[in-house]
N, C-alpha and C. Protein backbone atom coordinates (compact mmCIF):
# COMPACT_ATOMS: atom_id res chain seq x y z
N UNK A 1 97.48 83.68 98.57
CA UNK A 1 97.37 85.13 98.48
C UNK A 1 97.34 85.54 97.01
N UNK A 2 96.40 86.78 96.84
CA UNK A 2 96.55 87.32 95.59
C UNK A 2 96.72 88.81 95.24
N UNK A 3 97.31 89.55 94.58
CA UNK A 3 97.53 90.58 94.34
C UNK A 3 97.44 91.11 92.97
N UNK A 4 96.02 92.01 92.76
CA UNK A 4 95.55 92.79 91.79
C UNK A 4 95.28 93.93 91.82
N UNK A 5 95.08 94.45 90.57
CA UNK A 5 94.61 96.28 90.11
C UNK A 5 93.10 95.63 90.66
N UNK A 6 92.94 96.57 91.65
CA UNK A 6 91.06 96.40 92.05
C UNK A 6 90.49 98.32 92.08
N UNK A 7 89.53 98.65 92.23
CA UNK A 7 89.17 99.62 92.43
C UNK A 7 89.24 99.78 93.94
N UNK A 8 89.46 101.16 94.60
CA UNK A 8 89.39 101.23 96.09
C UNK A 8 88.11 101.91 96.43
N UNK A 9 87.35 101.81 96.07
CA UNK A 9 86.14 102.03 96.11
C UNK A 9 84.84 100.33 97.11
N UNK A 10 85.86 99.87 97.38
CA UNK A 10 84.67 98.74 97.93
C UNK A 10 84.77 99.07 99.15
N UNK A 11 83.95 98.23 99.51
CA UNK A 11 83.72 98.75 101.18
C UNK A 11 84.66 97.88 102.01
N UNK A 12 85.15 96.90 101.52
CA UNK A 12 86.08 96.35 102.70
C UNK A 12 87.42 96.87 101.96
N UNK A 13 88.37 97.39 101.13
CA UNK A 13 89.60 98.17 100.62
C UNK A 13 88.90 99.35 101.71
N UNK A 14 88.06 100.21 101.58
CA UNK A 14 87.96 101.45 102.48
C UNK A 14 87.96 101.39 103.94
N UNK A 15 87.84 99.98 104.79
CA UNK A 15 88.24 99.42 105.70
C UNK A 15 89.53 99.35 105.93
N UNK A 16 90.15 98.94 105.25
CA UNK A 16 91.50 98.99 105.19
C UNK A 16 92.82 100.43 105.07
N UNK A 17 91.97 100.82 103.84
CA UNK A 17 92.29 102.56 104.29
C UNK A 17 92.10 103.28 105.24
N UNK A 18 91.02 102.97 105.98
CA UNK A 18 90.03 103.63 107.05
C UNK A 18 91.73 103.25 108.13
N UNK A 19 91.88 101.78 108.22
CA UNK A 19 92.64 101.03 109.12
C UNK A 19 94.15 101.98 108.81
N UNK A 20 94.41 102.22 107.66
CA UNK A 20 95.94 102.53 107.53
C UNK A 20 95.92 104.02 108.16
N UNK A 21 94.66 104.65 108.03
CA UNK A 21 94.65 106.21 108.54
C UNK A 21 94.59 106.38 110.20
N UNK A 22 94.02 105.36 110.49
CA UNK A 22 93.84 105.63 112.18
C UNK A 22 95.66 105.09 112.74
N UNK A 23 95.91 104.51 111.80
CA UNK A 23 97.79 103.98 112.27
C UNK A 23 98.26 105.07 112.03
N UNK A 24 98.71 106.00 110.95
CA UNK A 24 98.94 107.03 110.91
C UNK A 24 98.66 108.22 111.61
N UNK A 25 97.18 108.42 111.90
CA UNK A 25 96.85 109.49 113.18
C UNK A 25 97.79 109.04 114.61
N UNK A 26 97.84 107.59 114.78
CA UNK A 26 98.78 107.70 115.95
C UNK A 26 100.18 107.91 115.77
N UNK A 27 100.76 108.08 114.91
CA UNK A 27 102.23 108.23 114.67
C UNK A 27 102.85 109.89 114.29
N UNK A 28 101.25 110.58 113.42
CA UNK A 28 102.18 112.08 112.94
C UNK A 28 100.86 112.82 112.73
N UNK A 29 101.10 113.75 113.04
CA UNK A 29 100.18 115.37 113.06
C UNK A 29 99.51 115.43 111.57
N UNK A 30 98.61 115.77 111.39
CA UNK A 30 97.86 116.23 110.33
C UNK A 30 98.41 117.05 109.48
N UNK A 31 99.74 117.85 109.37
CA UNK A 31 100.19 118.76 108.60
C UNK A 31 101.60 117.88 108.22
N UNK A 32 101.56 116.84 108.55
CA UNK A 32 102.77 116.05 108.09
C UNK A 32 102.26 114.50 107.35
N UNK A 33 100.84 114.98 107.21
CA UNK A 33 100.26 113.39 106.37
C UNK A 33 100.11 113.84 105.27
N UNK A 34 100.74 113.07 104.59
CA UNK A 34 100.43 113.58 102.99
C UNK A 34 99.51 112.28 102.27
N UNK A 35 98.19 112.11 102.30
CA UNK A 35 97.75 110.95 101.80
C UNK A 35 96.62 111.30 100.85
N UNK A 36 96.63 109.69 99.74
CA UNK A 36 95.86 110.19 98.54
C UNK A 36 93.94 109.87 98.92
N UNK A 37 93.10 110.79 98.87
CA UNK A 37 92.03 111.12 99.32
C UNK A 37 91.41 109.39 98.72
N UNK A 38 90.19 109.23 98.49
CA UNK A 38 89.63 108.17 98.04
C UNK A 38 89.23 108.47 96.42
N UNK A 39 88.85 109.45 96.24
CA UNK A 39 88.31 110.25 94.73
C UNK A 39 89.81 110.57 94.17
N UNK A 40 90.82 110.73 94.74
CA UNK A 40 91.91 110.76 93.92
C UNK A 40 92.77 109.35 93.13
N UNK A 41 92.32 107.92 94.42
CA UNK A 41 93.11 107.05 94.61
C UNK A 41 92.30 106.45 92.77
N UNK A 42 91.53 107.30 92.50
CA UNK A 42 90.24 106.43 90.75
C UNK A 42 90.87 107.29 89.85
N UNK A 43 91.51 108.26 89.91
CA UNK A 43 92.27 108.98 88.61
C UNK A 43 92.86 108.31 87.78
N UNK A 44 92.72 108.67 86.34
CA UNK A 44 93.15 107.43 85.37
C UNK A 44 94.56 107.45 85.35
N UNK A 45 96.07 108.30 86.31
CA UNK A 45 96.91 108.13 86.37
C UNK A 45 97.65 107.42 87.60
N UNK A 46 96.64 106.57 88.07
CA UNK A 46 96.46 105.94 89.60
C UNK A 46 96.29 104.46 89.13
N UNK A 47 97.37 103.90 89.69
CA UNK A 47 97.30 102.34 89.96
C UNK A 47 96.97 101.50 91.44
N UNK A 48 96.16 101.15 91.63
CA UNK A 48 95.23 100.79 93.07
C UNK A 48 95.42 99.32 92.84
N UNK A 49 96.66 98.67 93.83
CA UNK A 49 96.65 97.17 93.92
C UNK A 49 96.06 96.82 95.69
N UNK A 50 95.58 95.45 95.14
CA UNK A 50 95.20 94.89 96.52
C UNK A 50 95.82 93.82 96.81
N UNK A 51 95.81 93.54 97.82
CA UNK A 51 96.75 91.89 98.23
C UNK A 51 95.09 90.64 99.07
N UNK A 52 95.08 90.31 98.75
CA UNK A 52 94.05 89.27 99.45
C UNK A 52 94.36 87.52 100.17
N UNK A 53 94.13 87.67 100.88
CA UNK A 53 94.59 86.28 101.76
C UNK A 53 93.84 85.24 101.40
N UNK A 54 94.14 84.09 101.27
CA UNK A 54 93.42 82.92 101.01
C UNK A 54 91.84 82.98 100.49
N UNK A 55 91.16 83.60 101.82
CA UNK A 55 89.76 83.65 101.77
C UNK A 55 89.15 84.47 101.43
N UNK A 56 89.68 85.33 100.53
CA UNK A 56 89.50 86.57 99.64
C UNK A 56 89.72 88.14 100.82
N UNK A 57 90.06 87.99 102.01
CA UNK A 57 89.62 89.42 102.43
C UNK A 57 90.91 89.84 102.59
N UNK A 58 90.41 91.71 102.13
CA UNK A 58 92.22 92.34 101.48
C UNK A 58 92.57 92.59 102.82
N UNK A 59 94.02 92.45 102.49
CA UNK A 59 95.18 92.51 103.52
C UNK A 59 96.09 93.35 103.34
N UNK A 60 95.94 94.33 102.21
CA UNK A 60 97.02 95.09 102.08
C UNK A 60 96.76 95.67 100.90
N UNK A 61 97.32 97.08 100.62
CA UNK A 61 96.89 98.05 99.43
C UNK A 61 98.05 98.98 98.78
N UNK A 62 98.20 99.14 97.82
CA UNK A 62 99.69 100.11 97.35
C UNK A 62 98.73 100.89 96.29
N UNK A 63 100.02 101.83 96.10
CA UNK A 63 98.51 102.59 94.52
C UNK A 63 100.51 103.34 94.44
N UNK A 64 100.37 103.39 92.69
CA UNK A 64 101.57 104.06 92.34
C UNK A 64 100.79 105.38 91.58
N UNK A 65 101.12 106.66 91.48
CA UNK A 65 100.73 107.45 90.88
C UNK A 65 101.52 107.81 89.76
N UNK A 66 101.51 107.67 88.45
CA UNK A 66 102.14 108.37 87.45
C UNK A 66 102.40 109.78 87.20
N UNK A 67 103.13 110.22 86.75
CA UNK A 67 103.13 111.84 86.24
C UNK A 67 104.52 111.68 85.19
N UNK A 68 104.01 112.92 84.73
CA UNK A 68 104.82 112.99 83.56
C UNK A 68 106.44 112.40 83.87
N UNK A 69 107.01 112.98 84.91
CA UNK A 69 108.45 113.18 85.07
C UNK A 69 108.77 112.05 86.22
N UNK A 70 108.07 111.27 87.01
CA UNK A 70 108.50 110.13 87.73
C UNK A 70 107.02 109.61 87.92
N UNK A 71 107.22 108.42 88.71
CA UNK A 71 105.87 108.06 89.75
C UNK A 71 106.14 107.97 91.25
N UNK A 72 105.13 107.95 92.24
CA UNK A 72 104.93 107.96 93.07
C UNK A 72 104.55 106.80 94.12
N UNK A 73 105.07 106.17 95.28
CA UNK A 73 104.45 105.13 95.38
C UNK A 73 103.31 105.69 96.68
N UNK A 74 102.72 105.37 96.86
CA UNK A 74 101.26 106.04 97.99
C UNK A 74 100.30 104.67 98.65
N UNK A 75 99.65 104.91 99.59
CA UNK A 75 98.80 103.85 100.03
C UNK A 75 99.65 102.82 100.59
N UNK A 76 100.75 102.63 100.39
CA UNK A 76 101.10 101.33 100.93
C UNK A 76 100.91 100.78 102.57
N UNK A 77 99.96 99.72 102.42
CA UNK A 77 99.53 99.38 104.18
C UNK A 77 99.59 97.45 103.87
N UNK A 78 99.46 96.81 105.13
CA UNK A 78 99.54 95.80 105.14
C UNK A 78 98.83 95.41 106.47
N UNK A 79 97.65 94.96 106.44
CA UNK A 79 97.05 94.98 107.87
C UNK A 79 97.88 94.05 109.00
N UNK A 80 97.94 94.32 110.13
CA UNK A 80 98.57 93.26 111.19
C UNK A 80 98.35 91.75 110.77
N UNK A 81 97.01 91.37 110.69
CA UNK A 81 97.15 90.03 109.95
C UNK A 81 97.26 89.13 108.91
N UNK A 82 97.94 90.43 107.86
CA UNK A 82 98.72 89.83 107.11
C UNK A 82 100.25 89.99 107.11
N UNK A 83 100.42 90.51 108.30
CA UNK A 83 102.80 90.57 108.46
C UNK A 83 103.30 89.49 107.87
N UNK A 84 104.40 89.61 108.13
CA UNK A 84 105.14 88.57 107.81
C UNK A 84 104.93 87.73 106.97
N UNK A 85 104.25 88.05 106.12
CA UNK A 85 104.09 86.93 104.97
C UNK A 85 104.55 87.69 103.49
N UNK A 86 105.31 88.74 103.42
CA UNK A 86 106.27 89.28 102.34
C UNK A 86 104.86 89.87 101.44
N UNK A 87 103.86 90.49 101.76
CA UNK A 87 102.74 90.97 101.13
C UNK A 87 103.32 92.35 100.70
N UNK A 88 104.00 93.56 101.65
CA UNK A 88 104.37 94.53 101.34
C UNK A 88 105.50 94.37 100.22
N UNK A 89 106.17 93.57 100.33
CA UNK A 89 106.98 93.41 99.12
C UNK A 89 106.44 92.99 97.59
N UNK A 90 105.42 92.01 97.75
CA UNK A 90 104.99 91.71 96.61
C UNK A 90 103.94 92.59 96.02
N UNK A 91 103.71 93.10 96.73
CA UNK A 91 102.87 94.69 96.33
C UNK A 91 103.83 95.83 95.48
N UNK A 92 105.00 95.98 96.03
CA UNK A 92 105.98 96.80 96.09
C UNK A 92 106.52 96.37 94.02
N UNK A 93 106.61 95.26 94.45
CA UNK A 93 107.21 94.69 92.86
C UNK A 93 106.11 94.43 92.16
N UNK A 94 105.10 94.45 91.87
CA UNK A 94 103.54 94.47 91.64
C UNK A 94 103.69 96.25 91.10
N UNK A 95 103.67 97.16 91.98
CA UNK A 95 103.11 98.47 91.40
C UNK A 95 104.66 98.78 91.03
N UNK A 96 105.98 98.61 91.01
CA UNK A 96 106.83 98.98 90.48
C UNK A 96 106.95 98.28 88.59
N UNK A 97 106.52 96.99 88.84
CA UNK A 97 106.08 96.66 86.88
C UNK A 97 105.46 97.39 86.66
N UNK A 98 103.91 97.64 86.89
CA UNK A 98 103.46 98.59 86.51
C UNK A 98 104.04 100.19 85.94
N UNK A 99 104.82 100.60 86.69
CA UNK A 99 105.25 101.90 86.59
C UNK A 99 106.00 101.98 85.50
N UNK A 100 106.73 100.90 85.48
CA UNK A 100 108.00 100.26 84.07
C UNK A 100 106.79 99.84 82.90
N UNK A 101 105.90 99.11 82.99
CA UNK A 101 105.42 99.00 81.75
C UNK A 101 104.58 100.75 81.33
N UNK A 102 104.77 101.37 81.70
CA UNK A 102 103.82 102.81 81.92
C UNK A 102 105.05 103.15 81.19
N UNK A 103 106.45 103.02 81.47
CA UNK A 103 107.56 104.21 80.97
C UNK A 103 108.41 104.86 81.82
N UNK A 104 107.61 104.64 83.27
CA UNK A 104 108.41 105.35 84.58
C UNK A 104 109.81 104.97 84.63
N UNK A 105 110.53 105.61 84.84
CA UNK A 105 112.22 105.26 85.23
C UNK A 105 112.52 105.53 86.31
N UNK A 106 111.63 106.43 87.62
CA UNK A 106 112.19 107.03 88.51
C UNK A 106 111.05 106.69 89.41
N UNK A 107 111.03 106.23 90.56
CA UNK A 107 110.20 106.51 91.60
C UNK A 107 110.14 106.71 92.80
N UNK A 108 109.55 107.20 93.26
CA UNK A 108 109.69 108.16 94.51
C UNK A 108 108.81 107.59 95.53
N UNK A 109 108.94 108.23 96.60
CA UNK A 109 108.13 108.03 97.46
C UNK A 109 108.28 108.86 98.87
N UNK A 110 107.39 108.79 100.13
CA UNK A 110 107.30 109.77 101.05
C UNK A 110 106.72 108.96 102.19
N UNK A 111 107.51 108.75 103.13
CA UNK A 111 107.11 107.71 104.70
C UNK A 111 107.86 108.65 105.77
N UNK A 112 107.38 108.16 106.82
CA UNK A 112 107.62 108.95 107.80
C UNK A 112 108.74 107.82 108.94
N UNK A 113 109.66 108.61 109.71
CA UNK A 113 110.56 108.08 110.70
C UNK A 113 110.33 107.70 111.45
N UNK A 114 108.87 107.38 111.94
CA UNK A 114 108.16 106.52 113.16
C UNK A 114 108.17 104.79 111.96
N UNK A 115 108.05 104.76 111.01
CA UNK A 115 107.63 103.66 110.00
C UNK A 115 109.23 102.56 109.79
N UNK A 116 109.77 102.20 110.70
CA UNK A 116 110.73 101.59 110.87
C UNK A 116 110.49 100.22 109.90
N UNK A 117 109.52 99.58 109.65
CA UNK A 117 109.41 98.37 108.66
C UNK A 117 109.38 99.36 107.37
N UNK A 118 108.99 100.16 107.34
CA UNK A 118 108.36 100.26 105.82
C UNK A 118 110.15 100.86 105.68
N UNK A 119 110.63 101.85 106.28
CA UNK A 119 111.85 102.00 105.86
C UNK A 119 112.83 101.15 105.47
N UNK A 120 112.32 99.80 106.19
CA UNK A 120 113.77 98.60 106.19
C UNK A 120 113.23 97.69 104.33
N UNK A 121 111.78 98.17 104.57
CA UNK A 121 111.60 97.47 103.31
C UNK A 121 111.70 98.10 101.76
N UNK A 122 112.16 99.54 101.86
CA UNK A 122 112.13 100.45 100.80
C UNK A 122 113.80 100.35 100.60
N UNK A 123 114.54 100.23 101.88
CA UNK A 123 115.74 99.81 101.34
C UNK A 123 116.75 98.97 101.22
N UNK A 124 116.33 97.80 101.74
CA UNK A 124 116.22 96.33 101.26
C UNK A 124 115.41 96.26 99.43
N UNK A 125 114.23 97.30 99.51
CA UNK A 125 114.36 96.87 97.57
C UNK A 125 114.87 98.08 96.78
N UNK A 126 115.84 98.85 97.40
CA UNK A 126 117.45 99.45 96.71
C UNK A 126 116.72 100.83 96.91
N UNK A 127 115.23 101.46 96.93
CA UNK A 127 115.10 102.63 97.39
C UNK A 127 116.37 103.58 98.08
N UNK A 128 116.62 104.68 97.60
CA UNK A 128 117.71 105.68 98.88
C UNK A 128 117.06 106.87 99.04
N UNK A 129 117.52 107.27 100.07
CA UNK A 129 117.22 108.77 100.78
C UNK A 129 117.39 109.73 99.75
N UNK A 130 116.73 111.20 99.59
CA UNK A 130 116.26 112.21 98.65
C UNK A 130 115.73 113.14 99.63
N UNK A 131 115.92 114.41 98.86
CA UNK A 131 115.53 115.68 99.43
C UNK A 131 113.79 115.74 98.67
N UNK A 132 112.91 117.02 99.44
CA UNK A 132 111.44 116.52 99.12
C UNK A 132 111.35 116.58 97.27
N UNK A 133 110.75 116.20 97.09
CA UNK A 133 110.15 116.40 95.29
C UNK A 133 109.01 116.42 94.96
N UNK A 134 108.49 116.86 93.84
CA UNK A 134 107.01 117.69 93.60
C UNK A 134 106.54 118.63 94.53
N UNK A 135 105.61 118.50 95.11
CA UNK A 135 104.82 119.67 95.87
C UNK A 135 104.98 119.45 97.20
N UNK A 136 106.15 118.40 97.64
CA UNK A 136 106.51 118.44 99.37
C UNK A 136 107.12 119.47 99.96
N UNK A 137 107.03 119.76 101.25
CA UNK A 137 108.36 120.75 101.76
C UNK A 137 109.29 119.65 102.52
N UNK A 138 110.00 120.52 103.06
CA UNK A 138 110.96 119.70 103.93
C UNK A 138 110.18 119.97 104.79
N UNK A 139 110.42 118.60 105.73
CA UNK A 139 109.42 117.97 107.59
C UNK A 139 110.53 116.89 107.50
N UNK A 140 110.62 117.55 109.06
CA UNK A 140 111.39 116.89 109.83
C UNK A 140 110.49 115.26 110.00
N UNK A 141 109.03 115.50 109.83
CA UNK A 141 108.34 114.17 109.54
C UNK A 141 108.51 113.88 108.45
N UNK A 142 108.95 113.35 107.47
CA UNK A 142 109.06 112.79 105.69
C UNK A 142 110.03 112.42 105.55
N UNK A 143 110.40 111.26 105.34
CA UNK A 143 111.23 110.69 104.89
C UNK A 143 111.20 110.34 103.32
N UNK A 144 112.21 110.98 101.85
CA UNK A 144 112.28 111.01 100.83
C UNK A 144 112.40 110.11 100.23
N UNK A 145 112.43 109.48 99.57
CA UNK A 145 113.26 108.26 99.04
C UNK A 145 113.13 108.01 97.58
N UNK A 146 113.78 107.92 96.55
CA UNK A 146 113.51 107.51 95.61
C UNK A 146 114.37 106.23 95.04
N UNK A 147 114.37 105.56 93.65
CA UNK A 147 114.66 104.75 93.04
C UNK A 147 114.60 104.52 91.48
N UNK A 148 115.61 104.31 90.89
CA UNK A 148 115.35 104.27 89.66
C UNK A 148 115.05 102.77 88.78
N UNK A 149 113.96 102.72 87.99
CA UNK A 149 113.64 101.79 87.72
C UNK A 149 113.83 101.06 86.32
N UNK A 150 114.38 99.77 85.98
CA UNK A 150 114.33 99.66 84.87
C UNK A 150 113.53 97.87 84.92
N UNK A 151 113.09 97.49 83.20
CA UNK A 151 112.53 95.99 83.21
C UNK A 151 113.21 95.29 83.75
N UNK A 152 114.45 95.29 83.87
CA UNK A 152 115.19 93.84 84.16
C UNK A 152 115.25 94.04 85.56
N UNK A 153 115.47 95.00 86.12
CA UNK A 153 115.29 94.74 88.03
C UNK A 153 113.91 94.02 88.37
N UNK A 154 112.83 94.70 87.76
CA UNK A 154 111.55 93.79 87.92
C UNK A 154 111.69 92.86 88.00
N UNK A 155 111.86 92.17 87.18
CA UNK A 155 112.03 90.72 86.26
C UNK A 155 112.67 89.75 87.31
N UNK A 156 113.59 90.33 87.66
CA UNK A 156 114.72 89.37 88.24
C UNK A 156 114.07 89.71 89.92
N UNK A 157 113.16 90.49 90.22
CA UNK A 157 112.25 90.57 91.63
C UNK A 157 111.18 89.96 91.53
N UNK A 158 110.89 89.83 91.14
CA UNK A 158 109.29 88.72 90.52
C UNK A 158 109.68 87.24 90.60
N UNK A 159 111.01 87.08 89.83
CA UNK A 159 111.50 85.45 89.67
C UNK A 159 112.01 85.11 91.02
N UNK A 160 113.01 85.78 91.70
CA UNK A 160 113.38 85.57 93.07
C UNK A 160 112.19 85.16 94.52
N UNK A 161 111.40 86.25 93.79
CA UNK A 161 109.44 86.13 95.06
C UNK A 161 109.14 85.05 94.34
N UNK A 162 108.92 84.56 93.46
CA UNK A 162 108.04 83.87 92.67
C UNK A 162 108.92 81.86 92.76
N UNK A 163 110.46 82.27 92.63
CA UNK A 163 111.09 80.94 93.08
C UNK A 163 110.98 80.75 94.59
């Protein structure tokens, strides 16, 4: 497996988005999806990682968004046939260096209470619960979460995946 900054602009990553949106239409209403469009996911304050399986085809996508005052984590999907093979995590510590070599100290994020893995995996990597931030409201669909980030948590998450 490999995991890089790719553009989401190819046609099999938009497969995959395509894939993470129809999972989402079955889980929460349209006024409780907060997701980053495709023309947003290329903004030069947008980090777009991919995960790829052996035989090059992506299996999974994260994108962290920068802003002045924290980042954001967004996109995160992992197709069914790539589970269980710790892809969402190594994505997770993948766009969180990033955010740290950027300057970020704080990051946030926004999942919903039907998403029982993604919750167990945001706080298993020390993520906690938060009231909404930036331009969210409160929904009873959104689950808050943020985390504060520094080099050496990376570091020592990279060596642990990596041993």
């Amino acid at each position: 497996m490999t995991i890089a900054f790719e553009s989401p602009d190819q046609p099999e990553v938009i497969a995959l988005i395509t894939e993470l949106d129809a999972y989402q239409d079955t889980l929460y209403p349209p006024e409780s999806r907060h997701y980053l469009d495709l023309a947003s996911l290329k903004h030069s304050n947008v980090f777009f990682a991919v995960a790829r399986d052996g035989a090059g085809q992506a299996i999974g996508c994260g994108a962290v968004v920068l802003y002045p005052e924290f980042g954001e984590i967004k996109r995160m999907y992992v197709s069914p046939r790539g589970r269980g093979q710790g892809v969402a995590r190594k994505l997770l510590v993948l766009l969180e260096s990033r955010a740290i070599e950027a300057g970020c100290r704080l990051l946030t994020l926004e999942t919903g209470p039907y998403q029982h893995e993604a919750l167990a995996l945001y706080a298993s990597a020390g993520y906690e619960r938060r009231g909404p931030f930036g331009e969210y409201a409160n929904d009873p669909l959104s689950v808050f979460m943020q985390k504060h980030i520094a080099a050496s948590d990376v570091v020592a998450k990279e060596n642990a995946i990596a041993g």
